[in-house]
Protein backbone atom coordinates (compact mmCIF):
# COMPACT_ATOMS: atom_id res chain seq x y z
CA UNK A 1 -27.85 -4.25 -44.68
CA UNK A 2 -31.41 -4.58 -46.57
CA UNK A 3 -31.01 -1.44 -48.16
CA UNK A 4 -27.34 -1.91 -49.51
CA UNK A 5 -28.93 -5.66 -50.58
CA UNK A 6 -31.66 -3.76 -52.21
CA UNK A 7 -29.22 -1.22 -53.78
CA UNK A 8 -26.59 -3.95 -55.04
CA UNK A 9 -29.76 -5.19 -56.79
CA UNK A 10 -30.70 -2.43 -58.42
CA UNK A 11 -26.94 -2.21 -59.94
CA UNK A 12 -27.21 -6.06 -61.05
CA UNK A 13 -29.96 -4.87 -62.92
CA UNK A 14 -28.95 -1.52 -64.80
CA UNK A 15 -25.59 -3.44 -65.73
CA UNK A 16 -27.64 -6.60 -67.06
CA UNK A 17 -30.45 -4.01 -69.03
CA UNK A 18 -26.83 -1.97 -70.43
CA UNK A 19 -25.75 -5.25 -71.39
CA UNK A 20 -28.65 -6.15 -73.40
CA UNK A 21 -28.87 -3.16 -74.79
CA UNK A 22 -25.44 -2.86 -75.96
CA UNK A 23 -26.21 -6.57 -76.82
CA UNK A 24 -28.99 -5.15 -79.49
CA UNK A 25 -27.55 -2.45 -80.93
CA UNK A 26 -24.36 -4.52 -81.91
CA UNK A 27 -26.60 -7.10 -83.14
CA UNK A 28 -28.27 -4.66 -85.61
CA UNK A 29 -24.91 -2.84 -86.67
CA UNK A 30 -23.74 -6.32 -87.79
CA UNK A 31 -26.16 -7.86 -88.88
CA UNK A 32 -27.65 -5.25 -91.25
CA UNK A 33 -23.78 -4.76 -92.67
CA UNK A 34 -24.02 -8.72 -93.58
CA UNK A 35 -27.17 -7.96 -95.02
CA UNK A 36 -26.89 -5.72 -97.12
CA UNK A 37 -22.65 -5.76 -97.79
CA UNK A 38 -22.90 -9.66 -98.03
CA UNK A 39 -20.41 -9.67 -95.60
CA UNK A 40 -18.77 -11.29 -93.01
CA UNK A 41 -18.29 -9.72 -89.55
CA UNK A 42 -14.56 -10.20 -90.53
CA UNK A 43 -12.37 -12.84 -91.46
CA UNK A 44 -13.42 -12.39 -94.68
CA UNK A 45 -10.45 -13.53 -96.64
CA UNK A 46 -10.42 -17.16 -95.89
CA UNK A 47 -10.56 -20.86 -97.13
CA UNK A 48 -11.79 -23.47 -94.83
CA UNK A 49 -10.46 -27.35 -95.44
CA UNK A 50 -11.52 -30.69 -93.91
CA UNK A 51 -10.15 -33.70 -92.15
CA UNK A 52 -9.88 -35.55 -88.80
CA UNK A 53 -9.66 -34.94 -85.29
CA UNK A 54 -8.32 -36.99 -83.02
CA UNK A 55 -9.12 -36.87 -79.33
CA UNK A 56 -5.52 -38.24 -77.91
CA UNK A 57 -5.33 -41.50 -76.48
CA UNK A 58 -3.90 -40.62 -72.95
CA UNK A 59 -5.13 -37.41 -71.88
CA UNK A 60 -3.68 -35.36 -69.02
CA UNK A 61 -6.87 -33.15 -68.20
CA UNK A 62 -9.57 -34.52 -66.29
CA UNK A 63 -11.88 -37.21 -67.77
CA UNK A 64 -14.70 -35.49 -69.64
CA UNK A 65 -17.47 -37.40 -71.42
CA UNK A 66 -17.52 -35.16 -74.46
CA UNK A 67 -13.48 -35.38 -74.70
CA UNK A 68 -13.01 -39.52 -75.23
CA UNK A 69 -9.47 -40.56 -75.64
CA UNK A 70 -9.17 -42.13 -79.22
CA UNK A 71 -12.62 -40.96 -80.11
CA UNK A 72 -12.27 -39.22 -83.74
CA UNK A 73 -14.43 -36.73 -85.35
CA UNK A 74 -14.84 -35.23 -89.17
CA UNK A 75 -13.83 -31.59 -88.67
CA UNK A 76 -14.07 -27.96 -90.80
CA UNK A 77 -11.17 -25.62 -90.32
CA UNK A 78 -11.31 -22.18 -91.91
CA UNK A 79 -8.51 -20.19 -91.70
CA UNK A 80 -8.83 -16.51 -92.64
CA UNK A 81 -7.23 -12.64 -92.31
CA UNK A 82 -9.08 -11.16 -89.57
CA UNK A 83 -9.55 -7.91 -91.59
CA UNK A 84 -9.19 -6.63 -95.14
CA UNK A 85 -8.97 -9.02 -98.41
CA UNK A 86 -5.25 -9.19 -99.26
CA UNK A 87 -3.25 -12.13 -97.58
CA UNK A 88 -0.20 -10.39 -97.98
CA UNK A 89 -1.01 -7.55 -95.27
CA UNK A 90 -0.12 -7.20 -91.96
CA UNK A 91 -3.31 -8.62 -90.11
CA UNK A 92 -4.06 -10.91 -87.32
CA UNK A 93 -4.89 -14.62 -88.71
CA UNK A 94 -7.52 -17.10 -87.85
CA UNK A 95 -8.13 -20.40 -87.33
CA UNK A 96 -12.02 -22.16 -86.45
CA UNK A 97 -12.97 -25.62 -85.92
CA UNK A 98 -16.11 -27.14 -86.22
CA UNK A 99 -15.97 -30.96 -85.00
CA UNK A 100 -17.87 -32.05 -88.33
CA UNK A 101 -17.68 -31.36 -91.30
CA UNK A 102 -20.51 -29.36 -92.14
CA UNK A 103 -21.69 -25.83 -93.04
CA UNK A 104 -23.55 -25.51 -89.69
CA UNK A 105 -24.01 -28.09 -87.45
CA UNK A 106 -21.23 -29.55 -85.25
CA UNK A 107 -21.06 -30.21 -81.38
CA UNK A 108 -18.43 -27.93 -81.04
CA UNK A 109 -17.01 -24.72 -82.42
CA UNK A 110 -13.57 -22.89 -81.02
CA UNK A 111 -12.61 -19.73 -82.55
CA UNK A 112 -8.61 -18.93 -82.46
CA UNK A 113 -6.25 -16.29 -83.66
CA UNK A 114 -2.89 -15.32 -83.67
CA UNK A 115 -1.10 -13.71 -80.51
CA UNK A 116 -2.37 -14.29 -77.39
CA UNK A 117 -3.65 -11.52 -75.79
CA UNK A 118 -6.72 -9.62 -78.13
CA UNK A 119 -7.51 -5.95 -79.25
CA UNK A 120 -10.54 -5.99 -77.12
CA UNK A 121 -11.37 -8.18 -74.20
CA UNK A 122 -15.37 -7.03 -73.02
CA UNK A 123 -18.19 -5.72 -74.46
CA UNK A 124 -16.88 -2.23 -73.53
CA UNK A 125 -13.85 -2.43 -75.64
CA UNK A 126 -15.73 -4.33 -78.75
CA UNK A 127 -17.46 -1.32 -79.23
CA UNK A 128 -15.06 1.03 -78.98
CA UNK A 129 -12.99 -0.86 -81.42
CA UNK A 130 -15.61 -1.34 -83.84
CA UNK A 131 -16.62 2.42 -83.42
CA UNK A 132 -13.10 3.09 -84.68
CA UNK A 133 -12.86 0.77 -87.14
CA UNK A 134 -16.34 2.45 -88.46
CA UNK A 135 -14.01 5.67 -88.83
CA UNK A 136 -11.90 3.99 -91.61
CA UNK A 137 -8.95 1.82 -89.74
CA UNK A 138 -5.73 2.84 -90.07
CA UNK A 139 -5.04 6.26 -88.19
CA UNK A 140 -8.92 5.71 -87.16
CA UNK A 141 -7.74 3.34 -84.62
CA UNK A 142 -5.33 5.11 -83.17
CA UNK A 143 -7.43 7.07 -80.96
CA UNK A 144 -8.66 3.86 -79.75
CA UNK A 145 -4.98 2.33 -78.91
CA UNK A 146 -4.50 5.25 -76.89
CA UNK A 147 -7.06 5.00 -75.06
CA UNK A 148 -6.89 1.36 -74.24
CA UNK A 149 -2.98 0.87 -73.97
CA UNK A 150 -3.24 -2.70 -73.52
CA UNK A 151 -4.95 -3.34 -76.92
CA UNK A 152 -1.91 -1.47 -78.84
CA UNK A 153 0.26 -4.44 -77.46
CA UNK A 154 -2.22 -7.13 -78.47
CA UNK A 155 -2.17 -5.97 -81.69
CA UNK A 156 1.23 -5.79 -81.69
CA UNK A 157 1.70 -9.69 -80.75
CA UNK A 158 -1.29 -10.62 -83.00
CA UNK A 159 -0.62 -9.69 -86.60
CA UNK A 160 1.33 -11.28 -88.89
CA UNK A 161 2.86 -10.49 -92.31
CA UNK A 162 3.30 -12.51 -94.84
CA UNK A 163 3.88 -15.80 -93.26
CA UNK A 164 4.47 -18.77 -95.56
CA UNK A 165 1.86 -21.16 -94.29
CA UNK A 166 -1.35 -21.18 -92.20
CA UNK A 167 0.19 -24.48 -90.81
CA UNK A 168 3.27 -22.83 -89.08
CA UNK A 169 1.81 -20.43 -87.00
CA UNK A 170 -0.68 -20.91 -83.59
CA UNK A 171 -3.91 -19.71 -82.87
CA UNK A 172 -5.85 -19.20 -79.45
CA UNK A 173 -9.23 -18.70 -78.20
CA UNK A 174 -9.44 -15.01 -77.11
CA UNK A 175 -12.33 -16.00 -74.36
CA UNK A 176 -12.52 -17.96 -71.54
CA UNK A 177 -15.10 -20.55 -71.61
CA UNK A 178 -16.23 -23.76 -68.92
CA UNK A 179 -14.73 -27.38 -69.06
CA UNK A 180 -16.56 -29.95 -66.48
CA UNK A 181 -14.83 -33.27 -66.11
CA UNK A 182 -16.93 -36.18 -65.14
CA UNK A 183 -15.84 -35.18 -61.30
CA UNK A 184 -18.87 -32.82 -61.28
CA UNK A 185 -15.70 -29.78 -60.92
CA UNK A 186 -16.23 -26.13 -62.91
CA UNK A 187 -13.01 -25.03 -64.50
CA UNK A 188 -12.10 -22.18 -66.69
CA UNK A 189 -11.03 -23.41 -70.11
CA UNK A 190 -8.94 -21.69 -72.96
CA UNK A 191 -7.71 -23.18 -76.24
CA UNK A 192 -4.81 -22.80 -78.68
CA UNK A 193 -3.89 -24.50 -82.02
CA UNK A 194 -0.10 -25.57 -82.81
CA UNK A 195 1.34 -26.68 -85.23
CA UNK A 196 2.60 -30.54 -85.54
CA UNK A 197 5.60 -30.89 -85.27
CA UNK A 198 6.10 -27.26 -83.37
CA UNK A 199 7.51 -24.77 -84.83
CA UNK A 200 10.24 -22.97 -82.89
CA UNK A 201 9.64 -19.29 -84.31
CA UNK A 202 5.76 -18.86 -85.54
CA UNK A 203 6.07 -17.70 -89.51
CA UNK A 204 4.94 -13.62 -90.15
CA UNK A 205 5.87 -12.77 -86.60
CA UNK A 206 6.02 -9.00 -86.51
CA UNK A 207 9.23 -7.31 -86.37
CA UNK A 208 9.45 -4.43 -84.23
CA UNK A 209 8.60 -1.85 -86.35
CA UNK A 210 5.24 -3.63 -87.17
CA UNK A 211 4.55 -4.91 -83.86
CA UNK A 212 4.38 -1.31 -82.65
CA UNK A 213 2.53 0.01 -85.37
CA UNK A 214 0.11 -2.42 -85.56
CA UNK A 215 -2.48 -0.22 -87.25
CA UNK A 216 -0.30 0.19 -90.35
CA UNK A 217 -1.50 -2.67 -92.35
CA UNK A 218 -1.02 -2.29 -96.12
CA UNK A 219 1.17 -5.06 -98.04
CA UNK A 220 5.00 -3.29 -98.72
CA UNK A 221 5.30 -0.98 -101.68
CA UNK A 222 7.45 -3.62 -103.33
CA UNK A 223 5.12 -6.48 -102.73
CA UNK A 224 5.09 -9.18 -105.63
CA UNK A 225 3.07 -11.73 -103.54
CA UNK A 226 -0.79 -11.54 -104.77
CA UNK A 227 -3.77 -10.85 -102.68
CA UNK A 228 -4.47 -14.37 -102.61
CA UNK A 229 -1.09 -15.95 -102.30
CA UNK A 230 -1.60 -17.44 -98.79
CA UNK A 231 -5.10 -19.17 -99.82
CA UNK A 232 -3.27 -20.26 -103.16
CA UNK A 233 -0.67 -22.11 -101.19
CA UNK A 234 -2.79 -23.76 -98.90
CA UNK A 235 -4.88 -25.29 -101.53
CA UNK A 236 -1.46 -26.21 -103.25
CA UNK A 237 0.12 -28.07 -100.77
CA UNK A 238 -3.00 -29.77 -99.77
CA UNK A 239 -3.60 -30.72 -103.75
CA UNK A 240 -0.25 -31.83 -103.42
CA UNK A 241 -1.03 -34.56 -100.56
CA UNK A 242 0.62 -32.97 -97.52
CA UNK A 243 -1.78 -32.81 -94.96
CA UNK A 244 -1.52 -29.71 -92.83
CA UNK A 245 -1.19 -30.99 -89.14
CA UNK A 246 -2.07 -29.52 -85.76
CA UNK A 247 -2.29 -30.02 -82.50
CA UNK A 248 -5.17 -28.82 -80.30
CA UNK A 249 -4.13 -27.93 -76.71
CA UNK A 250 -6.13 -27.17 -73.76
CA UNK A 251 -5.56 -24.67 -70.66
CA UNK A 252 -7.74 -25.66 -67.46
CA UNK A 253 -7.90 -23.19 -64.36
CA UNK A 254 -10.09 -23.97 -60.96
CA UNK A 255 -12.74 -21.79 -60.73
CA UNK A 256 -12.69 -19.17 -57.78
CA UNK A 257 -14.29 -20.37 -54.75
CA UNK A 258 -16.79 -17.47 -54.20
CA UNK A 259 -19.09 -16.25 -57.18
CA UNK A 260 -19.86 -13.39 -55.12
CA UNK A 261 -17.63 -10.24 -54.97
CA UNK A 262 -15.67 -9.00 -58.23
CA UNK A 263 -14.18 -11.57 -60.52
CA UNK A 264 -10.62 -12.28 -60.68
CA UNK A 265 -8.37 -10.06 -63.13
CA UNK A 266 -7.54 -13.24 -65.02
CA UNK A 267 -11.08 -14.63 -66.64
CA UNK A 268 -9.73 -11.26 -68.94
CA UNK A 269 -8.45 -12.39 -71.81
CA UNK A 270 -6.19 -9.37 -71.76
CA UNK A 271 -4.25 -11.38 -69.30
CA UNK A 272 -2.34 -14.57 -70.32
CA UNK A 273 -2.69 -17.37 -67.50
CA UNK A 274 1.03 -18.30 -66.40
CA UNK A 275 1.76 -22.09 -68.49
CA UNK A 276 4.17 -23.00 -65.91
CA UNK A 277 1.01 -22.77 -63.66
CA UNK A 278 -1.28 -23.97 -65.61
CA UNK A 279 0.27 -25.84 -69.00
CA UNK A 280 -1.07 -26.59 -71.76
CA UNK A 281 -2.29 -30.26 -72.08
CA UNK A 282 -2.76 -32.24 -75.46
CA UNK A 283 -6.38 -32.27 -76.38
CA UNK A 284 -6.23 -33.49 -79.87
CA UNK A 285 -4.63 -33.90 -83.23
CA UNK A 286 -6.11 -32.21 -86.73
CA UNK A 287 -5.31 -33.25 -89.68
CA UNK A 288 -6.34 -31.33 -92.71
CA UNK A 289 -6.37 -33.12 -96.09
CA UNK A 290 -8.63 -31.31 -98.42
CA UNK A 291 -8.81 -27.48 -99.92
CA UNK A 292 -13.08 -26.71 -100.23
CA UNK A 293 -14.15 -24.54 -102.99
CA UNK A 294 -14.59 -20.50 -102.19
CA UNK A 295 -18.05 -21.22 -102.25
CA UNK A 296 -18.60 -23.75 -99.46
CA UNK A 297 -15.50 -21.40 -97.24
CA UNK A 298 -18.29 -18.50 -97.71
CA UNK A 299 -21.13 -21.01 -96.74
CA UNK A 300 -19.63 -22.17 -93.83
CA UNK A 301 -20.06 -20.11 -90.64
CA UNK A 302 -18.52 -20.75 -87.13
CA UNK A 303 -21.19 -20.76 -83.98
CA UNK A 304 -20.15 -20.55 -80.15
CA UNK A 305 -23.65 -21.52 -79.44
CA UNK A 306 -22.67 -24.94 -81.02
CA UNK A 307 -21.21 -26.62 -77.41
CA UNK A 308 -22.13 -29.30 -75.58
CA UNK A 309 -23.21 -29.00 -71.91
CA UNK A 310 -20.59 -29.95 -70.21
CA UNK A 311 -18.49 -27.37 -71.98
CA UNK A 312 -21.01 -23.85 -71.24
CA UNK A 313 -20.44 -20.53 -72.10
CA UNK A 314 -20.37 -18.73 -68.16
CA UNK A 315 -23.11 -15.81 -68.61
CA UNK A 316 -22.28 -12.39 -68.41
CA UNK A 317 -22.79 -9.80 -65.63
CA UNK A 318 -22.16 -6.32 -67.78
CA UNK A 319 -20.40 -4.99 -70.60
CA UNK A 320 -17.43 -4.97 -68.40
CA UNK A 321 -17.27 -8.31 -67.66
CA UNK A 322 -15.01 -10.83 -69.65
CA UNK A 323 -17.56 -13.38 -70.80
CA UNK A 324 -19.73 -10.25 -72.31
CA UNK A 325 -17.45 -10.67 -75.31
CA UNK A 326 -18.74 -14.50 -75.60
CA UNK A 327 -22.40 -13.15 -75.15
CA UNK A 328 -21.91 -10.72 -78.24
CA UNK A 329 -20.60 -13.70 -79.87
CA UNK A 330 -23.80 -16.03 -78.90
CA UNK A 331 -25.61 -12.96 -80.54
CA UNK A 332 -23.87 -12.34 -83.23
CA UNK A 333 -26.05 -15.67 -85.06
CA UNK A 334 -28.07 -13.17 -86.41
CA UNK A 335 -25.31 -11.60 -88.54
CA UNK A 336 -24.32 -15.61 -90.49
CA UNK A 337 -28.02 -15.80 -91.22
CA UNK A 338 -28.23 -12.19 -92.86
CA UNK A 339 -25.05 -13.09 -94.53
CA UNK A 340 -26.40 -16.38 -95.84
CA UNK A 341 -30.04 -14.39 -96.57
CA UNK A 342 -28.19 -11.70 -98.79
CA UNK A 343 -26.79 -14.60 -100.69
CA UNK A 344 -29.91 -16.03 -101.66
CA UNK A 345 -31.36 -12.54 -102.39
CA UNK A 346 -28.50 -11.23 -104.00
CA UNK A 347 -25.77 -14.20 -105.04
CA UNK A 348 -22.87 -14.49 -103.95
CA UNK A 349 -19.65 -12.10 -104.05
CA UNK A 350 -17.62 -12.96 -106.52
CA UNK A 351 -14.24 -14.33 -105.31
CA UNK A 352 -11.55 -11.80 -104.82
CA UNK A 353 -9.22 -10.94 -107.56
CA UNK A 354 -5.56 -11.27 -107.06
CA UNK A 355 -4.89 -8.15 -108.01
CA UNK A 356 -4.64 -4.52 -105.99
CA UNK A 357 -5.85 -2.90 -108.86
CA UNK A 358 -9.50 -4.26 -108.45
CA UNK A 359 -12.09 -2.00 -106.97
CA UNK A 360 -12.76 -3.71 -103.84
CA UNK A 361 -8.84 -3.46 -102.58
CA UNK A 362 -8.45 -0.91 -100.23
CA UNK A 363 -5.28 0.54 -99.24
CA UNK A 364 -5.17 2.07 -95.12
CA UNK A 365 -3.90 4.80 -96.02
CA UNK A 366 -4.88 5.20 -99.16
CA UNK A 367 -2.12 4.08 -101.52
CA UNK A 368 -1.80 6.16 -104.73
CA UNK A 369 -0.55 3.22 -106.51
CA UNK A 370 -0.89 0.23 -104.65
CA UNK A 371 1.20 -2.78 -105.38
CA UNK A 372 0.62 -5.11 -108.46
């Protein structure tokens, strides 16, 4: 018994030193590609707006001294392509929320995208994705999709071309993170954004071609929308005085008895939690009133490390486990300052033309003559 205690030990802390490791190395990758790209991670194709949030007045969730009914806050959205500069190709789409409206601070930041199950779901997968994605995309990631099966289908239910409005589609956290009420009780917590009034069918849903070909991302060869055309419309209707309106749902699951033992299949977020089980409660409504500049979108970064206690991030126990993909994300701080560094070394990018023709479009794969 003491020697399979002292062995079990001894695994806790190879998989905790891999983790780190892992933990480093992505760190450097990303943050020396902001650094010296001026880049973002991803998501670079984005414009983030501003407005209120609106705890709701009669919650159904368990009281929670961060989440007051009525109480309102300021809030940043940025809403984004989660890969490639061109709105009109066939990517997944983002939404995060900062609960003030600021560059940097806020209480609390929730990052969301389209579909509901991701393309990578551990620290494992995250770099075997991004190791593809180093190869070129496209056909580079098909290797990868093979390999992990379940990541060809949540690409497939994630990506979304050329829908007509950030406001008619819905976004959810890809992690699982903690809620605890004022009872003192640990539960799992996952978020999604909806629109206000719902929306039957979401807008850009893949047909089936696309949804099982997920990697093929350029814009159609016919394509008269410009690069910027989903940005452009946002700021429009905003300009024009209609608000883009959400609502901000949350998903609360009892945490296993035992911490001891492997953990359940579900804290994956490769692996939907049933809604009949566990619905989706009313957390809040946004309300988004005003378009910011491309400058103060490109200033503006997104931080899970901005939480309040009573809403942790649960640690991670190896690159295998579920939260490791929140403890990359914790990490990946160092990346938004390089970014922000390289702009006060360097300036910042220009904003992107509309047109394909422009030297930073790239076509996956490479498109002889791109559309206009």
């Amino acid at each position: 018994m003491v020697r399979n205690k002292f062995l079990d030990a001894l695994i806790a802390i190879y998989h905790r030193l891999q983790l780190a490791l892992v933990t480093l190395l992505v760190t450097l990758l990303v943050s020396a590609n902001s650094l010296f790209g001026r880049v973002r991670m991803s998501h670079e194709n984005g414009i983030a707006c501003s407005g209120r949030l609106r705890i709701v007045d009669d919650p159904k969730f368990p009281p929670h001294d961060f989440f007051q009914p009525g109480q309102e806050f300021a809030c940043r959205v940025r809403h984004a392509a989660a890969s490639f500069k061109d709105d009109a190709k066939l990517v997944v789409r983002s939404a995060s929320i900062k609960f003030q409206d600021d560059r940097f601070d806020s209480p609390l930041d929730l990052l969301m995208n389209t579909g509901t199950v991701p393309l990578f779901w551990n620290a494992r997968t995250f770099v075997g994705f991004m190791i593809s994605s180093m190869g070129g995309k496209g056909k580079s990631y098909v290797s990868y999709l093979r390999r992990h099966p379940q990541a060809a289908v949540g690409g497939g239910v994630s990506v979304r071309r050329n829908p007509e409005s950030f406001g008619r589609m819905k976004y959810h956290t890809k992690t699982v993170t903690g809620f605890i009420g004022r009872d003192g009780v640990f539960r799992y917590a996952r978020y999604r954004l909806v629109p206000d009034p719902e929306v039957e069918q979401e807008s850009g849903e893949p047909d089936q071609w696309d949804r099982h070909h997920a990697w093929l991302q350029n814009p159609y060869r016919d394509e008269t929308r410009t690069r910027n055309y989903l940005k452009d419309a946002t700021r429009a209707q905003l300009e024009a005085g209609n608000a883009l309106c959400y609502r901000l749902q949350i998903q609360l699951r009892d945490k296993p008895p035992s911490e001891e033992g492997p953990q359940p299949q579900w804290l994956s977020s490769a692996v939907p939690w049933d809604e009949e089980r566990f619905p989706y409660l009313d957390l809040a409504t946004v309300e988004l009133n005003t378009a910011l500049s491309y400058e103060e979108s490109m200033l503006t970064w997104f931080h899970m490390g901005n939480h309040p206690v009573n809403l942790p991030i649960p640690k991670a126990r190896s690159i295998d486990d579920p939260h490791s993909l929140n403890h990359l994300r914790l990490a990946s701080i160092w990346a938004r300052r390089a970014r922000l560094l390289s702009y006060r070394l360097r300036g910042m990018p220009k904003a992107f033309p509309n047109t394909r023709k422009a030297d930073d479009w790239v076509g996956i794969p490479p498109l002889r003559d791109p559309p206009g």
